[in-house]
N, C-alpha and C. Protein backbone atom coordinates (compact mmCIF):
# COMPACT_ATOMS: atom_id res chain seq x y z
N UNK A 1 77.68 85.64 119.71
CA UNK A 1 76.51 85.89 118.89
C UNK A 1 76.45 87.38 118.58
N UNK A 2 75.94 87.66 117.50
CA UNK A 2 76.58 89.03 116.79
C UNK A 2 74.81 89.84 116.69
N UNK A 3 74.43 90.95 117.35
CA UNK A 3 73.53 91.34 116.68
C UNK A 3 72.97 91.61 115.49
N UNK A 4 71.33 91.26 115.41
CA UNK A 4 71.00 91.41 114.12
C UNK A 4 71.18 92.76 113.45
N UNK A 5 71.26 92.79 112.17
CA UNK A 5 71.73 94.29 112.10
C UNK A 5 70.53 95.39 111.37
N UNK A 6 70.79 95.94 111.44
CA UNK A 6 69.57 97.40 110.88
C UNK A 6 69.36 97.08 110.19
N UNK A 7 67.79 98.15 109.20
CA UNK A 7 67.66 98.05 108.09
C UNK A 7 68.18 99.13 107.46
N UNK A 8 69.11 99.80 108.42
CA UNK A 8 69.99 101.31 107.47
C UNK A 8 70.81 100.64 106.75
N UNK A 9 71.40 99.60 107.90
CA UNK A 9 72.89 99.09 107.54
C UNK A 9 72.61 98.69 106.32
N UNK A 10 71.37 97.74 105.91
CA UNK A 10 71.36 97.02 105.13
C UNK A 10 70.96 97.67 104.31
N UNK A 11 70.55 98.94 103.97
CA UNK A 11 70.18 100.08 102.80
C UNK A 11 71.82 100.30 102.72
N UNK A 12 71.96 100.64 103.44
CA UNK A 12 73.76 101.36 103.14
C UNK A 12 74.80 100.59 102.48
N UNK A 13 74.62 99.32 102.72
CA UNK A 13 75.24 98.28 102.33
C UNK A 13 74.83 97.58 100.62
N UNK A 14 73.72 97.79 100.50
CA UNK A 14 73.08 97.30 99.44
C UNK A 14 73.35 98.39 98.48
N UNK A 15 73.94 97.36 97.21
CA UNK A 15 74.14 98.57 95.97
C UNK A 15 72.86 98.96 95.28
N UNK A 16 72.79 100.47 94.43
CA UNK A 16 71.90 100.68 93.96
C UNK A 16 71.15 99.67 92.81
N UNK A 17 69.87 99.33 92.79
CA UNK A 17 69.55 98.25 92.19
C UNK A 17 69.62 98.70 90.35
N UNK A 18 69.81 99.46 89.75
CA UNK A 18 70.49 99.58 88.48
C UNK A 18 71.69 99.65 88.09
N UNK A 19 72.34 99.25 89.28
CA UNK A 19 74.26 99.29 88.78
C UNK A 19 74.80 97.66 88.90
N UNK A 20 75.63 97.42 87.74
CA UNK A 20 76.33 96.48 87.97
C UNK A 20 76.53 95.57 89.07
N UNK A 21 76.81 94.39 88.74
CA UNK A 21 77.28 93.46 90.15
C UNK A 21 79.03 94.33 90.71
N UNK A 22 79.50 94.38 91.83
CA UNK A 22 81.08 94.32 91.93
C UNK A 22 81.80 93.56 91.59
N UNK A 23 82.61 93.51 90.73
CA UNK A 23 83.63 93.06 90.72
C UNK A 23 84.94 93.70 91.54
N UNK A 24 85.90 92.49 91.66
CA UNK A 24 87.07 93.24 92.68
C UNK A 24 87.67 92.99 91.35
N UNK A 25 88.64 94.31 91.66
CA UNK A 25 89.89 94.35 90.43
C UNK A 25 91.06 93.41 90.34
N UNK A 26 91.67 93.44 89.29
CA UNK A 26 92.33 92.69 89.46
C UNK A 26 93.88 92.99 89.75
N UNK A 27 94.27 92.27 90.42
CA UNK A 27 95.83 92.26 90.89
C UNK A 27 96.67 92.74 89.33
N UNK A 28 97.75 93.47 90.27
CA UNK A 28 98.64 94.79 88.93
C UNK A 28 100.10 93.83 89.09
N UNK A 29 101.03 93.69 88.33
CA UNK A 29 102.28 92.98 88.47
C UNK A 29 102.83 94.11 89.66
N UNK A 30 103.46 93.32 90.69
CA UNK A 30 104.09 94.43 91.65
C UNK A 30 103.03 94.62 93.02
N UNK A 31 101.79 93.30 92.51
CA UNK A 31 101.14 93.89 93.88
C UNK A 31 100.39 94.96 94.20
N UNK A 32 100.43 96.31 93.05
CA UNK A 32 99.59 97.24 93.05
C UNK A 32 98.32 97.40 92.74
N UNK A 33 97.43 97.89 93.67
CA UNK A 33 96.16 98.37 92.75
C UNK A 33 96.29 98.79 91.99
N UNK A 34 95.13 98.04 90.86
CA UNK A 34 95.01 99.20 89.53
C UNK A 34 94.32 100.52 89.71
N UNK A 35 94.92 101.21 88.68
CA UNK A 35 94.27 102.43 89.06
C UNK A 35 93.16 102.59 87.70
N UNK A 36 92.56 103.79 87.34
CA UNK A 36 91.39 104.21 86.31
C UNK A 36 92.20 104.36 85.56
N UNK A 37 93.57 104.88 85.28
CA UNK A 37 94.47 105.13 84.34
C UNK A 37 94.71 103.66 83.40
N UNK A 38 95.52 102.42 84.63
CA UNK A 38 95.95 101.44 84.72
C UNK A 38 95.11 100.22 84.21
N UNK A 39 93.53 100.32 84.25
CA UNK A 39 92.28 100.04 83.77
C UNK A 39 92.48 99.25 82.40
N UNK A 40 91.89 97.63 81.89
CA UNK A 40 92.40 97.10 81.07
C UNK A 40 90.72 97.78 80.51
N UNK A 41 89.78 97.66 81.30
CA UNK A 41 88.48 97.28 81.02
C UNK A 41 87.81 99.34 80.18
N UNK A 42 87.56 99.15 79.20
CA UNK A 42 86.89 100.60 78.70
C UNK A 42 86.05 100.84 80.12
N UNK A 43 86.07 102.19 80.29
CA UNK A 43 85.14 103.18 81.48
C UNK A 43 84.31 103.54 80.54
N UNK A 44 83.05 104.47 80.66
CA UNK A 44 82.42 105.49 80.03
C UNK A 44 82.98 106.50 80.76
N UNK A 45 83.33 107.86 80.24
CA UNK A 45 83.60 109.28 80.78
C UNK A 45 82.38 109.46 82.06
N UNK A 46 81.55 108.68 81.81
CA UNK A 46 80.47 109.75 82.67
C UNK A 46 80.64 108.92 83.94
N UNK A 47 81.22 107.65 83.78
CA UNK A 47 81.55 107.00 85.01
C UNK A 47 82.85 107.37 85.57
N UNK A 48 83.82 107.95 85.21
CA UNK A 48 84.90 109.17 85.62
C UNK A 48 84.59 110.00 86.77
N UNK A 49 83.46 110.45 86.15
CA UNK A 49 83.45 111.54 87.29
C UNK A 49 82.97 111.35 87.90
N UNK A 50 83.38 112.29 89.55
CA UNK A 50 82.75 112.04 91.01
C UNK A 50 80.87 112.39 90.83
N UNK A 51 80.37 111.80 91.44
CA UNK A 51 78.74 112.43 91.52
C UNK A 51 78.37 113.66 92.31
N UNK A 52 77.74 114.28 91.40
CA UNK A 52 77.83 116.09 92.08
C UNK A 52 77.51 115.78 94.16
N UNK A 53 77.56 116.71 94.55
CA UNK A 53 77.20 116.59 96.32
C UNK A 53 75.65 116.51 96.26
N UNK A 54 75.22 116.24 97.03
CA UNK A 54 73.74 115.98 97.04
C UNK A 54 72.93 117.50 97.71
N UNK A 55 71.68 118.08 97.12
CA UNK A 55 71.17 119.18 97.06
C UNK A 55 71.00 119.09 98.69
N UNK A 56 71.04 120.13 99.24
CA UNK A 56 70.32 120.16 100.23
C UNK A 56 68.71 120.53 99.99
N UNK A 57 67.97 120.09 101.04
CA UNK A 57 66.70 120.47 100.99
C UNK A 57 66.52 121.78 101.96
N UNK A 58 65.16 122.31 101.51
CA UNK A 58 64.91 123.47 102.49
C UNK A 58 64.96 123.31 104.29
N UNK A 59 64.93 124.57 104.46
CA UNK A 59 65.89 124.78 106.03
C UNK A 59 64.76 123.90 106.49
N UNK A 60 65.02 123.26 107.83
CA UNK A 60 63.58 122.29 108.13
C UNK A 60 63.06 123.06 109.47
N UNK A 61 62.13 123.05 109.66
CA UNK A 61 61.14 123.58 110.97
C UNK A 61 62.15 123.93 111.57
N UNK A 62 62.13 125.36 112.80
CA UNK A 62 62.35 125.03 113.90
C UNK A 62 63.92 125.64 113.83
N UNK A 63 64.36 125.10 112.05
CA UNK A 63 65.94 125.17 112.60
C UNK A 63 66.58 127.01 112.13
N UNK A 64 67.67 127.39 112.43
CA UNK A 64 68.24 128.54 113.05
C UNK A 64 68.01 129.46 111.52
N UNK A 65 67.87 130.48 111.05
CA UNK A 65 67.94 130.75 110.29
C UNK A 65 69.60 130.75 109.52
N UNK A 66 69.79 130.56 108.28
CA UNK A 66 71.34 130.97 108.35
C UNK A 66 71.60 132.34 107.44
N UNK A 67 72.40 133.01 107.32
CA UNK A 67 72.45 133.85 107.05
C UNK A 67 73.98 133.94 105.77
N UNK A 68 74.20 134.56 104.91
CA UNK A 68 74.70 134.75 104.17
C UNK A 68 76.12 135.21 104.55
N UNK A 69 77.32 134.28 104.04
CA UNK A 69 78.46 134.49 104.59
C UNK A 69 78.97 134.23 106.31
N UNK A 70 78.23 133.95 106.75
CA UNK A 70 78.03 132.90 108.15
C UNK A 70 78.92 131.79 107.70
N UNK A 71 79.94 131.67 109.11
CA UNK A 71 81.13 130.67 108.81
C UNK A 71 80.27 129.15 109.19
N UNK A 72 80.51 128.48 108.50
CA UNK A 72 79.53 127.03 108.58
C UNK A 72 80.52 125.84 108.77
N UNK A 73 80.16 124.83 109.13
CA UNK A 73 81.05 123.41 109.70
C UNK A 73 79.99 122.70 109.03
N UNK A 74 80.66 121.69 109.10
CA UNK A 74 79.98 120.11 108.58
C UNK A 74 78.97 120.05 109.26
N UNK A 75 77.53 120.14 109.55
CA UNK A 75 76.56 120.26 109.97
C UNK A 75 75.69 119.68 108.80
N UNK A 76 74.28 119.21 109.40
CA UNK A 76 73.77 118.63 108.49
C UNK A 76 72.87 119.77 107.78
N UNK A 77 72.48 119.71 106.34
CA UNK A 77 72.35 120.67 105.36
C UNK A 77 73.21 121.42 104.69
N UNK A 78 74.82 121.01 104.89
CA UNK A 78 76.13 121.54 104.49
C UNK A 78 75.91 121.38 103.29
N UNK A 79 76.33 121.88 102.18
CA UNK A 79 77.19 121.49 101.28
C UNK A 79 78.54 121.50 101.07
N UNK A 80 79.74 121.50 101.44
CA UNK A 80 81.05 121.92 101.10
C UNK A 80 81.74 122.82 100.08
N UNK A 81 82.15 123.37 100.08
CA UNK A 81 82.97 124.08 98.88
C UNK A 81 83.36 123.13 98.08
N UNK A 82 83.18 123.32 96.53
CA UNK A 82 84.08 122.20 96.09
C UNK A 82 85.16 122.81 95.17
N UNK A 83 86.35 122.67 94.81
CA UNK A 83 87.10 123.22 94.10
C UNK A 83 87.18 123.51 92.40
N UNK A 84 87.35 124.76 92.41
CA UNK A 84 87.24 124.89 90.40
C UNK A 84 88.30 124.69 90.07
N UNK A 85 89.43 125.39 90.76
CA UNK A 85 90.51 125.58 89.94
C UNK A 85 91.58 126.07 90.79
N UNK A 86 92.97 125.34 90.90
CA UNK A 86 94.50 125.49 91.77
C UNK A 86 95.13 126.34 90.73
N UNK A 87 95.48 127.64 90.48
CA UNK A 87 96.90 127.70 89.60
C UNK A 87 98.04 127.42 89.65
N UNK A 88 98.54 127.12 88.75
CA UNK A 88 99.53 126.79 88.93
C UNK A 88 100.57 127.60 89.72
N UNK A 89 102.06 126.99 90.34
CA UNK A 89 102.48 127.90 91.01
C UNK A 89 103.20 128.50 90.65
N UNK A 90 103.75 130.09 90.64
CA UNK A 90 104.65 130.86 90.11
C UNK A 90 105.87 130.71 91.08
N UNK A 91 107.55 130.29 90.37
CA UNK A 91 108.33 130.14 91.25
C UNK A 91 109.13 131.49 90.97
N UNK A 92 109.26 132.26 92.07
CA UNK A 92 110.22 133.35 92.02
C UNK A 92 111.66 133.56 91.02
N UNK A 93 112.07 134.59 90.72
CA UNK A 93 113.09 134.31 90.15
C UNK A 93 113.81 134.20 91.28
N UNK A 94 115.13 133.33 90.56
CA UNK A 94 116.11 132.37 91.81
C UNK A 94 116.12 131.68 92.44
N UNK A 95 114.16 131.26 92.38
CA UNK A 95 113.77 130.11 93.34
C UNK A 95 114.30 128.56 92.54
N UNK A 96 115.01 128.03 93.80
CA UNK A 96 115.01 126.74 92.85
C UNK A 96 113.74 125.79 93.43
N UNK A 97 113.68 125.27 92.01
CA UNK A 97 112.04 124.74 92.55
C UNK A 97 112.28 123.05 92.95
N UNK A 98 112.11 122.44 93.49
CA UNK A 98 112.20 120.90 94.21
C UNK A 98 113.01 120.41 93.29
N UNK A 99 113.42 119.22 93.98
CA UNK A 99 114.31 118.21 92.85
C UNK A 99 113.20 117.33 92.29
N UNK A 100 112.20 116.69 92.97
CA UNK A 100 111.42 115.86 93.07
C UNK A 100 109.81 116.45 92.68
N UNK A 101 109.03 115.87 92.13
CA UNK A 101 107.20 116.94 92.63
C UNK A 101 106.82 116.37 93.90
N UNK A 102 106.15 118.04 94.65
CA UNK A 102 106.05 118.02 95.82
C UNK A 102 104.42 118.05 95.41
N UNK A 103 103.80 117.18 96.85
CA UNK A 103 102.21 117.45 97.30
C UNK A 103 102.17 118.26 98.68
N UNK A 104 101.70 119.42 98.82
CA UNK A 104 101.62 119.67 100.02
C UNK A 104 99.61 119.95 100.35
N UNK A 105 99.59 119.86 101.32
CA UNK A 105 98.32 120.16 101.85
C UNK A 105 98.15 121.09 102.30
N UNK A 106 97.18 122.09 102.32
CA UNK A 106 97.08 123.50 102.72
C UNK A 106 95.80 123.78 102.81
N UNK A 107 95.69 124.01 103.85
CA UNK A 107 94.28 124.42 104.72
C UNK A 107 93.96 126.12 104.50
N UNK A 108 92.35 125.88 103.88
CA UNK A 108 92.08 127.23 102.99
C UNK A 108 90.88 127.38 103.53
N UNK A 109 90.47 128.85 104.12
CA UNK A 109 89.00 129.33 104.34
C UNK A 109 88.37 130.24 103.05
N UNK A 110 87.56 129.46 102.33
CA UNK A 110 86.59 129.77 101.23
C UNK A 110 85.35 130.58 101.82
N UNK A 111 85.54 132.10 101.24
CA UNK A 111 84.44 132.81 101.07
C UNK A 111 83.39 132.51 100.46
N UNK A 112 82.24 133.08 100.75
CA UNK A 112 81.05 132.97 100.39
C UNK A 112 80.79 133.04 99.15
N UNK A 113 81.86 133.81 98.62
CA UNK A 113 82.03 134.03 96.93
C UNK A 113 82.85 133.45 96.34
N UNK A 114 83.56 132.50 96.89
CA UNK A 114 84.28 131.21 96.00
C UNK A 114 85.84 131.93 96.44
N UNK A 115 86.27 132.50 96.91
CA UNK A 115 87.32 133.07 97.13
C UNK A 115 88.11 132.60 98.12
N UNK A 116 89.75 132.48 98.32
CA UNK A 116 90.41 132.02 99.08
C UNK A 116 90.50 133.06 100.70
N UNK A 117 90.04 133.24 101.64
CA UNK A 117 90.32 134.35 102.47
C UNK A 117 91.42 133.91 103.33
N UNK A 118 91.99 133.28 103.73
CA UNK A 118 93.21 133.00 104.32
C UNK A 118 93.67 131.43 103.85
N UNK A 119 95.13 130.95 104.28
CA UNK A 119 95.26 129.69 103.89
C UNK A 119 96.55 129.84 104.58
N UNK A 120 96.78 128.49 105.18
CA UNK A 120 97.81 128.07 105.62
C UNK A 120 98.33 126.68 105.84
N UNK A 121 99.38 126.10 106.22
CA UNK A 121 100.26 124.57 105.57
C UNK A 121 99.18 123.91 106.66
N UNK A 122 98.77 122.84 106.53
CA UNK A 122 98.21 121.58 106.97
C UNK A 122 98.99 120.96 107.82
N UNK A 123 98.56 120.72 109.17
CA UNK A 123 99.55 120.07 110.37
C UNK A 123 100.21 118.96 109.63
N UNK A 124 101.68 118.48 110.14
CA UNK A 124 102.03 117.71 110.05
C UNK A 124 103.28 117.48 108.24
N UNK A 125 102.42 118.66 107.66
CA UNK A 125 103.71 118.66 106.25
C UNK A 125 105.05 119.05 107.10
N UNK A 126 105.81 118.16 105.78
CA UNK A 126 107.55 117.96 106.15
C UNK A 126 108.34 118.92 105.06
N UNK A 127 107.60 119.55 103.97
CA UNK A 127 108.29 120.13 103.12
C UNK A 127 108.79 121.13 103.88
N UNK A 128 109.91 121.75 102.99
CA UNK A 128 111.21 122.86 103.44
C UNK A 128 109.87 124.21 103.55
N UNK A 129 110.53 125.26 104.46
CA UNK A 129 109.59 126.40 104.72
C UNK A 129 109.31 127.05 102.72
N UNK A 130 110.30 127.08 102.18
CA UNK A 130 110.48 128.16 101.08
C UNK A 130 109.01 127.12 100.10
N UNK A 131 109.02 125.84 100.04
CA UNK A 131 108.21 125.27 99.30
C UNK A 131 106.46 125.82 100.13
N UNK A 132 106.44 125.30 101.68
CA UNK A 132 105.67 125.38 102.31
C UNK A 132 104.95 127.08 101.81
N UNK A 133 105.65 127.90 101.85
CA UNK A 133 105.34 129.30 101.72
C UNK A 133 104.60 129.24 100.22
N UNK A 134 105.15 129.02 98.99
CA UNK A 134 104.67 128.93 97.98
C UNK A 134 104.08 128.30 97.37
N UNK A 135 103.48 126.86 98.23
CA UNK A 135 102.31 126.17 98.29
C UNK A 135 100.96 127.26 98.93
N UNK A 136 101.49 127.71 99.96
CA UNK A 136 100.18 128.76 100.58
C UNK A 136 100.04 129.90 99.33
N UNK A 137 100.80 130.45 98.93
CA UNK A 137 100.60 131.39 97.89
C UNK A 137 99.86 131.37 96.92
N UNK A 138 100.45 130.08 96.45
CA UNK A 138 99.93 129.57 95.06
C UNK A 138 98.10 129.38 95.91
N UNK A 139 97.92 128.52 96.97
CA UNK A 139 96.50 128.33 97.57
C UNK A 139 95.44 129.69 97.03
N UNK A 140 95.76 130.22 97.51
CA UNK A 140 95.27 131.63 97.69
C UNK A 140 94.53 132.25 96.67
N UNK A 141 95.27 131.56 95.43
CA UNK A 141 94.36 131.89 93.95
C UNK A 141 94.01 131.14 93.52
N UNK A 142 93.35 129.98 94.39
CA UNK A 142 92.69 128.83 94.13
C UNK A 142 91.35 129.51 94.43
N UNK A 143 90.17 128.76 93.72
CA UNK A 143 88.95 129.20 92.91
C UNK A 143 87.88 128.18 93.27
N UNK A 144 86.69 128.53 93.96
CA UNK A 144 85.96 127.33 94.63
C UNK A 144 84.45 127.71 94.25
N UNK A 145 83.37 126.75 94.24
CA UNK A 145 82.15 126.82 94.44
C UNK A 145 81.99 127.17 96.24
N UNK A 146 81.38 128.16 96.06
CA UNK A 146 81.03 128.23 98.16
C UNK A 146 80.57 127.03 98.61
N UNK A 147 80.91 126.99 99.96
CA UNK A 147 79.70 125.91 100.51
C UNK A 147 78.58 127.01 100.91
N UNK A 148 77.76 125.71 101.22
CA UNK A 148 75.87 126.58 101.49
C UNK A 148 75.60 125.60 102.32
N UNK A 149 74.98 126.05 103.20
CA UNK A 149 73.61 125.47 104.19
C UNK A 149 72.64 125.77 103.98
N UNK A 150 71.65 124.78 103.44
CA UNK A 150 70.44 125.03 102.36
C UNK A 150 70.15 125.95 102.15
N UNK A 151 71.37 125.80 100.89
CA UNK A 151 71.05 126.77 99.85
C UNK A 151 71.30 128.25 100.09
N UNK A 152 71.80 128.64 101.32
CA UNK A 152 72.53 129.90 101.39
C UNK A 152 74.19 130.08 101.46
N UNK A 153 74.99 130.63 100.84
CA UNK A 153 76.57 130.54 100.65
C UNK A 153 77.16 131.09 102.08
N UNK A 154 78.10 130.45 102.17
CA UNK A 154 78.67 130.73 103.59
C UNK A 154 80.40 130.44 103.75
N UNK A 155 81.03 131.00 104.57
CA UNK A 155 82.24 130.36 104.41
C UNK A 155 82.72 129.09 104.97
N UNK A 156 83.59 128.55 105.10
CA UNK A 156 83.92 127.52 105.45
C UNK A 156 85.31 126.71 104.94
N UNK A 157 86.19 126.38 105.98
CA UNK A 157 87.15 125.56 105.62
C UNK A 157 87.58 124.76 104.86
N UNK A 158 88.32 124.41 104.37
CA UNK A 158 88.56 123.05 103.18
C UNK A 158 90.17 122.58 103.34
N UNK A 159 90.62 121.15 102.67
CA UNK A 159 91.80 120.89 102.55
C UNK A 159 92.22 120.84 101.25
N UNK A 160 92.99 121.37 100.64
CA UNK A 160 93.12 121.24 98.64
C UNK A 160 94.67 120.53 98.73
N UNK A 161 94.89 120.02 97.90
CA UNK A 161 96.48 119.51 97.62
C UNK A 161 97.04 120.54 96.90
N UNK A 162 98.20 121.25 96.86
CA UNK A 162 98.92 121.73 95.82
C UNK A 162 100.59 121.51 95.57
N UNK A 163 100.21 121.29 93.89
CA UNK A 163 101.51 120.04 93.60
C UNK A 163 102.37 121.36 92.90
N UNK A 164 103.73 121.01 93.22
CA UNK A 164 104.88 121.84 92.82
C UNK A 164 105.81 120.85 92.07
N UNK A 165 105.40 120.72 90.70
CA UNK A 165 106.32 120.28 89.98
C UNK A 165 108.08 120.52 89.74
N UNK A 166 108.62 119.34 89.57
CA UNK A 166 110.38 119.61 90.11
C UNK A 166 110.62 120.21 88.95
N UNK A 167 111.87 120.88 88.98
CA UNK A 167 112.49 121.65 88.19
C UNK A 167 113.52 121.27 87.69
């Protein structure tokens, strides 16, 4: 016998009452999910995009003051950094650039001012050091909204992908 369950669960669970029923998609030849690209059915653009992060509200009673440029974690009243803009990557002369396009992951601490302040490869990448290096490089002049804890900018960690197209 299974406990009865919350009424969070059942807020959390329940779709918003002005959106569509779900439908499940449909099967792709090959067994693949479709993707938004892959999509037989018209989207609207505005259903494209992700929904902005949700505002934080003011600091609540009691809690710590925060202060400006204060390194911040996922805590509640976060907002995250969110990303503007990866440049593209500049390959050295003589560099030969992949055979294949590479994704690497690279772990970046975002200043308070949208700025990259350090960055380095993400545990566990397999790419060659020379790619690894110029994935961090390229990071570095990557371009972010700060995160804030209501509503004050602060730094804080992030993971960005950066793709190195083959040559």
């Amino acid at each position: 016998q299974q406990p009865p369950e919350l009424p969070e669960d059942e807020a959390r669970a329940a779709p918003p009452p002005d959106s569509p029923p779900a439908r499940p998609p449909a099967a792709q030849p090959g067994g693949e999910e479709p993707s938004v690209a892959g999509s037989t059915e018209e989207t609207p653009p505005e259903r494209l995009r992700p929904p902005p992060p949700p505002r934080p509200g003011p600091r609540p009673e009691g809690a710590p003051e925060v202060r400006r440029g204060e390194l911040l974690g996922p805590d509640p009243g976060v907002t995250p950094p969110s990303l503007v803009k990866v440049p593209a990557p500049v390959y050295p002369e003589g560099f030969d650039a992949p055979r294949k396009p590479l994704e690497i992951m690279v772990e970046v601490l975002v200043s308070e001012d949208g700025h990259v302040i350090t960055a380095r490869v993400a545990p566990r990448e397999s790419a060659k050091r020379r790619f690894k290096e110029l994935a961090v490089e390229t990071a570095k002049g990557a371009t972010f909204r700060p995160a804030t804890k209501y509503g004050v900018a602060g730094k804080m960690w992030t993971t960005i992908r950066v793709n190195l197209p083959a040559g």
